[in-house]
Structure formats: structure tokens, C-alpha cells
Protein backbone atom coordinates (compact mmCIF):
# COMPACT_ATOMS: atom_id res chain seq x y z
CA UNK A 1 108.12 91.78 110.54
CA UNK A 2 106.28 90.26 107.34
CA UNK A 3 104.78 87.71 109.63
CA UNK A 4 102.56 90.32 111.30
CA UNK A 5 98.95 88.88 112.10
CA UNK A 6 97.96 92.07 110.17
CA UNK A 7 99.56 90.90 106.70
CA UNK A 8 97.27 87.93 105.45
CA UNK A 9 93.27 89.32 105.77
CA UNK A 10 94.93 92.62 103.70
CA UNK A 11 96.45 90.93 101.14
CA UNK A 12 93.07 88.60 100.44
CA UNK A 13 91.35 91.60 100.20
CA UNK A 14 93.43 93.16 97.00
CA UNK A 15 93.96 89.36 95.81
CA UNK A 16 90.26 88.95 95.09
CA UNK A 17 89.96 92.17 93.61
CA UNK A 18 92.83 91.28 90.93
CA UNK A 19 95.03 94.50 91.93
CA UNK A 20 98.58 94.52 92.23
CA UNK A 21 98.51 95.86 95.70
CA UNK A 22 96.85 99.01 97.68
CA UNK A 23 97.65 102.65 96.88
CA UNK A 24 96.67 104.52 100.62
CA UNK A 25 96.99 107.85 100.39
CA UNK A 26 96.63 108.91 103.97
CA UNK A 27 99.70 107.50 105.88
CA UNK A 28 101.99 109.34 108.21
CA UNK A 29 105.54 109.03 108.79
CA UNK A 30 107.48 111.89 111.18
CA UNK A 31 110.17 112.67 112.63
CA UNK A 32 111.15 110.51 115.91
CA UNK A 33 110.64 113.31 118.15
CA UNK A 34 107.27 115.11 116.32
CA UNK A 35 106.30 111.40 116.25
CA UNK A 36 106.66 110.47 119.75
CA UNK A 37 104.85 114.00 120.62
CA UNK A 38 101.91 113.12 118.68
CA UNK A 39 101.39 109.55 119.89
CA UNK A 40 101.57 111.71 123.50
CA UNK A 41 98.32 113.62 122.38
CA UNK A 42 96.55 110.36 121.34
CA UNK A 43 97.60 107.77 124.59
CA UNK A 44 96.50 111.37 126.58
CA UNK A 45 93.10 110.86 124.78
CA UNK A 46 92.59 114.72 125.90
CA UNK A 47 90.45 117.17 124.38
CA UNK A 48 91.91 117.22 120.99
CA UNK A 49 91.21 113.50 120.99
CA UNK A 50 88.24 113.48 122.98
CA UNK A 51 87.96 109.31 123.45
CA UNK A 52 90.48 106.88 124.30
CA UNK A 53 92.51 106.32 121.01
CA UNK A 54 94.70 102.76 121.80
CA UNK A 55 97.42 102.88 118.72
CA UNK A 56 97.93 99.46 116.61
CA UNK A 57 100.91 100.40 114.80
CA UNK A 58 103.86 101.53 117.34
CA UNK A 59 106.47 99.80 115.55
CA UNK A 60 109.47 101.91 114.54
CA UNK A 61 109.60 103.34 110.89
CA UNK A 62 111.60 100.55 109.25
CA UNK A 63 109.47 98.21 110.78
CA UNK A 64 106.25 100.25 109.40
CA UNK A 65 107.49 100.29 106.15
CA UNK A 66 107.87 96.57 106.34
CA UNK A 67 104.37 95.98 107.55
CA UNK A 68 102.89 97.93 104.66
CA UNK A 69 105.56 96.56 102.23
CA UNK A 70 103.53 92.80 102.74
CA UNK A 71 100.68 94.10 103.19
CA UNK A 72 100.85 95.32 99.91
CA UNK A 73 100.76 98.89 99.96
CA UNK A 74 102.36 99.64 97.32
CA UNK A 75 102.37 103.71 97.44
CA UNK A 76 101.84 105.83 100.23
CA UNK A 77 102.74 109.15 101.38
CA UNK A 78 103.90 110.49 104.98
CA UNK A 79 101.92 113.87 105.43
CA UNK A 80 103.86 115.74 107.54
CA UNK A 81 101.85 118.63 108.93
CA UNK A 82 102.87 122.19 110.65
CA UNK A 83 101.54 122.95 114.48
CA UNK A 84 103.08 126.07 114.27
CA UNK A 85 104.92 128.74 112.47
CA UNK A 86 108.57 127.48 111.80
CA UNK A 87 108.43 123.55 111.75
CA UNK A 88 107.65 123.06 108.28
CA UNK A 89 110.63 123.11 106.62
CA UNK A 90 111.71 120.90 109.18
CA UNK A 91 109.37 118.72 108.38
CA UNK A 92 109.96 118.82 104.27
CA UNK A 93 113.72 118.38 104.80
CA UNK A 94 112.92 115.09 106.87
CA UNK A 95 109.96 114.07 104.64
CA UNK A 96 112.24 114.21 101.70
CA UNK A 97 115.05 112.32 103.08
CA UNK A 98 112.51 109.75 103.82
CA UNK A 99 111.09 109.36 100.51
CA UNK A 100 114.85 109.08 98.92
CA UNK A 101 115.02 106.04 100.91
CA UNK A 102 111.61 104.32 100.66
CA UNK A 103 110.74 103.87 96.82
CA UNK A 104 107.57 103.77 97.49
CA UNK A 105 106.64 106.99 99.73
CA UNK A 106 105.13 109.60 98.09
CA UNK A 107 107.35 112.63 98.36
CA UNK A 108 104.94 115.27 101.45
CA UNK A 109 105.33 118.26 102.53
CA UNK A 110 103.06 121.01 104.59
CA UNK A 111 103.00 124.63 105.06
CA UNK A 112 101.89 126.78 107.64
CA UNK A 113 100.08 130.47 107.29
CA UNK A 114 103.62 132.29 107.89
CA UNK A 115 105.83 134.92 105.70
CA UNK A 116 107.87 132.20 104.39
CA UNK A 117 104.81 129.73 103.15
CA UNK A 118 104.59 131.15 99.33
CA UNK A 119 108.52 131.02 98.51
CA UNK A 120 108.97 127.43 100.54
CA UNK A 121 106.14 125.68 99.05
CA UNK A 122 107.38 126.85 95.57
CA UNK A 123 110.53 125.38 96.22
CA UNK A 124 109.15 122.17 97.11
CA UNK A 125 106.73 121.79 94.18
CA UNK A 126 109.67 122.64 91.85
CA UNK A 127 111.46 119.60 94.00
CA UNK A 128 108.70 117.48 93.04
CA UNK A 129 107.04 117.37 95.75
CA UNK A 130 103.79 115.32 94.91
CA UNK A 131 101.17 115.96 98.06
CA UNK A 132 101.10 118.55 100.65
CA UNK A 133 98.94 118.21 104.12
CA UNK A 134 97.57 120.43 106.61
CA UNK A 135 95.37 120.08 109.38
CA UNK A 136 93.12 122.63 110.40
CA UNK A 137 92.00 121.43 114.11
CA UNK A 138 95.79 120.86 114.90
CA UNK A 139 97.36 124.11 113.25
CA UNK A 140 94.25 126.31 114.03
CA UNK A 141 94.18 128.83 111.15
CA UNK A 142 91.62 128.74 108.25
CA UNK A 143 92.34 127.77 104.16
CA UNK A 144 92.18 131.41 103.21
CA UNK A 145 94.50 132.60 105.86
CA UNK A 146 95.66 136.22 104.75
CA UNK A 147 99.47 134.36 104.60
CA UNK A 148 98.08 131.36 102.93
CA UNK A 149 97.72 134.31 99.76
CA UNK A 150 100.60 133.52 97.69
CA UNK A 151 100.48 129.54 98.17
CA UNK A 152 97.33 128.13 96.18
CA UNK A 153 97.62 129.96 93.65
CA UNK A 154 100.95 128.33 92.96
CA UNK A 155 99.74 125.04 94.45
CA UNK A 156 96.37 125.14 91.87
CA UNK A 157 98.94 125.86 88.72
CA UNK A 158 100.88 123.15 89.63
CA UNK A 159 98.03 120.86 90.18
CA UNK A 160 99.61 119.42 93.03
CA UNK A 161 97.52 117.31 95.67
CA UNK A 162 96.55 118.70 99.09
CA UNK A 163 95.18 116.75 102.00
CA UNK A 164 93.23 118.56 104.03
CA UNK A 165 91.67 117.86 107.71
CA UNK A 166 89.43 120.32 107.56
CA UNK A 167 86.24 118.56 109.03
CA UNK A 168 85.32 118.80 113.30
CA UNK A 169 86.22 115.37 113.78
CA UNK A 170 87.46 113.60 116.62
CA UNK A 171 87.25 117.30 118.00
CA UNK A 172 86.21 120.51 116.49
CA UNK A 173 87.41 124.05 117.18
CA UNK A 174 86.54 127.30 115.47
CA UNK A 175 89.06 126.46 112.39
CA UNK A 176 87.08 123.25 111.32
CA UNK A 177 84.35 122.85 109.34
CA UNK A 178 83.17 123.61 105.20
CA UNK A 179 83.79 127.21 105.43
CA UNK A 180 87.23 128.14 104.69
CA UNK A 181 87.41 124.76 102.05
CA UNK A 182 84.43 126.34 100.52
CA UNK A 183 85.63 130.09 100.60
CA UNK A 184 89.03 129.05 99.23
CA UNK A 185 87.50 126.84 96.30
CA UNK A 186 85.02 129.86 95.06
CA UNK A 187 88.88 131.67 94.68
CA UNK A 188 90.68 128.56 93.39
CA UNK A 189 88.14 126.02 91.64
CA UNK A 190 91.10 124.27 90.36
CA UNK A 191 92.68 123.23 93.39
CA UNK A 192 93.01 119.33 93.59
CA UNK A 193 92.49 119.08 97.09
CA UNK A 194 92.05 115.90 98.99
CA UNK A 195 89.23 115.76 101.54
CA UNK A 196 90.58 113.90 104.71
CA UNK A 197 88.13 111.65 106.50
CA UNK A 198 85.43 112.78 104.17
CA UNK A 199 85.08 115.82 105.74
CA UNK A 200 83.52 114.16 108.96
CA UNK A 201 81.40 114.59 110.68
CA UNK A 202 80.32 117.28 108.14
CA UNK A 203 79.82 114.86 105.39
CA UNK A 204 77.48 116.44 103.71
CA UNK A 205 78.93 119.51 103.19
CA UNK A 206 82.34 118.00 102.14
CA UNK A 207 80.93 115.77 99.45
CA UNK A 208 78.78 118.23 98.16
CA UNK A 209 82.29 120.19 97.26
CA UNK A 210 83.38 116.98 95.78
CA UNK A 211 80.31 117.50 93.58
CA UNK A 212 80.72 121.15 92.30
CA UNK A 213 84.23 120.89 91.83
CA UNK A 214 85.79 118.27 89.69
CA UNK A 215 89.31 118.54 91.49
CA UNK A 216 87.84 117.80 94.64
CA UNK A 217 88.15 114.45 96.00
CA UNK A 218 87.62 112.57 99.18
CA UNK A 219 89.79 110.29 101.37
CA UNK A 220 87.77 107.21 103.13
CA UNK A 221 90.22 107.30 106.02
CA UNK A 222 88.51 106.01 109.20
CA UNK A 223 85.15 107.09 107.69
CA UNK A 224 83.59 103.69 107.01
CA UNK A 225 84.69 101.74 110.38
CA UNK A 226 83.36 100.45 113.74
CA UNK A 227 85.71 103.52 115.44
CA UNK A 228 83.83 106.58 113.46
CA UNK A 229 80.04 107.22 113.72
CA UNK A 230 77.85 105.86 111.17
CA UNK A 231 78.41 107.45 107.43
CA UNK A 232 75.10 108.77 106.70
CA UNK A 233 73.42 106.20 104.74
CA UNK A 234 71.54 108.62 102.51
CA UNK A 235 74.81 109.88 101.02
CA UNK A 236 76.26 106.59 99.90
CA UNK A 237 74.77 105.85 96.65
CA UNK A 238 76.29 109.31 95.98
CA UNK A 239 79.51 108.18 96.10
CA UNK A 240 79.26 105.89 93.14
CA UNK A 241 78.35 108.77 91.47
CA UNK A 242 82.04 110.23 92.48
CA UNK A 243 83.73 106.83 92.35
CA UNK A 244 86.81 108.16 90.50
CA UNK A 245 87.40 110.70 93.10
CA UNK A 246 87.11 108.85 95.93
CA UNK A 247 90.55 107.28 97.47
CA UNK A 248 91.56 104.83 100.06
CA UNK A 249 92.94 106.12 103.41
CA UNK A 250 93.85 104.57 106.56
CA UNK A 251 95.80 106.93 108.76
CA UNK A 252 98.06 104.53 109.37
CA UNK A 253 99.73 103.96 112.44
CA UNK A 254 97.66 106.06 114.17
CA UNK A 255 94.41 103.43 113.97
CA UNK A 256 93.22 101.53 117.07
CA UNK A 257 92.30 98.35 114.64
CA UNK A 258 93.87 96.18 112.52
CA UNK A 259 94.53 97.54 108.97
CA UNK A 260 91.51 95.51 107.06
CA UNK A 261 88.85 96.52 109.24
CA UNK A 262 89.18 99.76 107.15
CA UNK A 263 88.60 97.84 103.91
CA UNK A 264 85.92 95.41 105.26
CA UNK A 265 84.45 98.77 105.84
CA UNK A 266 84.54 99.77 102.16
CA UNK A 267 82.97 96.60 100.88
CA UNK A 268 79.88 96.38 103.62
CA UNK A 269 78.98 99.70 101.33
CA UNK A 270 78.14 96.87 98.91
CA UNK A 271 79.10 99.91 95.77
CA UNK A 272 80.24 96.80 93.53
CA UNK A 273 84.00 95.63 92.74
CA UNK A 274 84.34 98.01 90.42
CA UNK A 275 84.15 100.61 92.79
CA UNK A 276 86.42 99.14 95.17
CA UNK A 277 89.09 98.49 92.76
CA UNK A 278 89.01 102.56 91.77
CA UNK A 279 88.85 103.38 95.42
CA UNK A 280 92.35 101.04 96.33
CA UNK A 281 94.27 100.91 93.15
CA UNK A 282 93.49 102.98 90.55
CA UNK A 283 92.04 106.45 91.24
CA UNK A 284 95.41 106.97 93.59
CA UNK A 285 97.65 105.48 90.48
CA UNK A 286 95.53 108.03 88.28
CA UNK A 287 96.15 110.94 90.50
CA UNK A 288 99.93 110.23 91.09
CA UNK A 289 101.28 108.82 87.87
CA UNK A 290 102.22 105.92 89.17
């Protein structure tokens, strides 16, 4: 599977920038089954999708692996996230056993607003569990659920990373938006949440988090491609400004375009080298220790 058309325009892309590789920290890896159900949603291109999605990347997982293996992604996670009350230990159990056999996965896990979330998630962080997702528009519950309580609390202690969808794109609902992010950061200020997407389309409001609190950070998945609307071009010289808190994304396999067009993205913003190498190497390796 390393001759994939895919492989060759990625690796020139880290190759000019002198970095040993790519550290994307918005890649997803599930089980068969949840796997197969979510690809449903996208090929269904229904109202949680709203468009017509066409997946690149429908290889199986060891041929995924493979693919990002010469690519050159180096480290990545698989950000498992809940639907519903009861699947996420499921999904940590599998999530772990995947990370014991890929070196280079990030150990994920996810929680869900449900009795069980506090004691669960403080299992997993004393695992070592190193990022958590969840996904507001898919789970439907806000940050500062009631059950959410006795989580981030534990989750800001640690200092553990949390991806969160919490912006209205591809398709909003009445969970999405700033509100809850903001709510729960005025609580926990500490909180090293990850910003999925940038918070689109509410970009604004999401990097203007980024801003006020310094564990905030944003992921560029999709953000800066021909697939997403325009990134407002009045916030971009703002993210030099927050260039060590700004980290590559991809949301691999779930992209309808090769892997680079994401990158080529990230250059057209014409931030400088320096910039790019923090956004695909080194804030991530910062972050994660590794």
C-alpha cells in the first residue's frame, strides 16, 4: 500500500520544510462495525451531512495505517467518540487495543454525559490516556452537561487534551455553536481543549477563545480547503499571532480529497515556514511529549 498515488506530494511537503514527518492530530480509527455505520451517514449525505461527502480513504485499518505510515505521519490519534449513553467504554477498550498495536497512535478515548462519565474517564487518564474527543452535533448534549460535572474538573488537573466538534459545521443543531465551549471555559480556564475544524463556521467566536485562554488551541482540519467555505480572510493574520496553538488536522479517512490538498491549503495562507513547521511538527510534538 506504500505505493499509493497519495504518498509522494505529502512527503515533498514535510521534506521541504526539514521535518521528520507530520504530527495530525485529528484522525479516526473505529471499530469495524461503528466504522462501517458512520461511513453509512456520510455515502447517505443526509441531513447530518447536508452535501454529498465521496470518502478517499476506504481502505481497511492496516491498510490506513500503512498509508499514513509513508506518508509520514508520524503520530496520530483515533478519536473515538460516544453517540449515545453506553458505547464509550466500548469504544476506549477498542481504542486502547489499537494503540498497543500501532506505535504510533495516540492512545483516545471519549465520554458521554452519563452516571458513569466521571469514574470512567478517571480510569482512563490514570491509563494514560493522552486525548479524549467528543462531538457535539453527533452526541447532542452541551460541554456543561449537568453529568459532564465530575469530568473536567479531573480532565483540567490532568491537563489532558480534548478535541472538541463543537462548531455548526457541515450541519448545526441546537448543541453546536460557542456557547457551552465558552460557558465551560469561564468554569475551567485551564482546560487544554482542542478546537476541531476551527470552530467552523463560527470562526470567530472559536478563535477568539483561543485568544483569552492560553490552553485553548485550534485544529486546521478541513478548514483551509476547496471542500469548506472560505476561512474569513480578516482572521488570518490572527493566527500567526496563535501560531503555537494552532495544529494540523485532516480527519482522515473521512476526506473527499487527497491528503495534501489539506496542506497546500495551509501554505496558500502564505503565514511563512516557520509557521507551517509549528502547525505540522512541532506544536503537536510540544503538546504530546513526543
Amino acid at each position: 500500500m506504500t505505493d499509493h498515488p497519495d504518498v509522494e506530494p505529502v512527503r515533498a511537503f514535510w521534506e521541504r520544510l526539514g521535518l521528520p514527518g507530520l504530527f495530525d492530530v485529528h484522525v479516526h480509527f473505529l471499530p469495524p462495525n461503528i466504522q462501517r455505520a458512520v461511513y453509512a451517514v456520510f455515502d447517505a449525505a443526509g441531513p447530518k451531512i447536508g452535501r454529498e461527502w465521496p470518502i478517499r480513504y476506504r481502505q481497511d485499518h492496516a491498510d490506513r495505517v500503512e498509508i499514513l505510515r509513508a506518508m509520514g505521519v508520524r503520530h496520530f490519534p483515533t478519536l473515538p467518540y460516544a453517540h449515545k449513553p453506553g458505547v464509550a467504554a466500548y469504544l476506549n477498550d477498542w481504542a486502547a487495543g489499537f494503540a498497543r498495536e500501532v506505535p504510533e497512535s495516540l492512545r483516545s478515548a471519549t465520554f458521554f454525559p452519563e452516571e458513569s462519565a466521571a469514574a470512567y474517564v478517571g480510569e482512563a487518564i490514570a491509563a494514560g490516556v493522552e486525548i479524549f474527543k467528543v462531538h457535539l452535533q453527533v452526541g447532542e448534549f452541551h460541554l456543561d452537561a449537568p453529568l459532564l460535572d465530575g469530568v473536567w474538573g479531573q480532565l483540567e488537573d490532568a491537563g489532558t487534551p480534548v478535541v472538541v466538534h463543537a462548531g455548526s459545521g457541515p450541519v448545526g443543531n441546537e448543541f453546536t455553536g460557542p456557547a457551552s465551549t465558552e460557558r465551560l471555559l469561564r468554569r475551567h480556564p485551564r482546560l487544554r481543549l482542542v478546537l476541531a475544524h476551527m470552530g467552523a463556521p463560527e470562526c470567530a467566536e472559536f478563535l477568539a477563545l483561543a485568544e483569552t485562554y492560553d490552553e485553548v488551541r485550534l485544529d486546521t482540519t478541513m478548514v483551509f480547503t476547496d471542500f469548506f467555505p472560505p476561512y474569513p480572510a480578516e482572521l488570518v493574520p490572527r493566527l500567526r499571532g496563535l501560531q503555537p496553538r494552532v495544529l494540523l488536522g485532516s480527519d482522515f479517512p473521512t476526506i473527499p480529497y487527497p491528503y495534501v490538498h489539506q496542506l497546500e491549503g495551509l501554505a496558500r495562507l502564505d503565514l511563512g515556514d516557520d509557521w507551517l513547521r509549528a502547525v505540522c511538527w512541532e506544536n503537536g510534538a510540544a503538546l504530546f511529549g513526543r
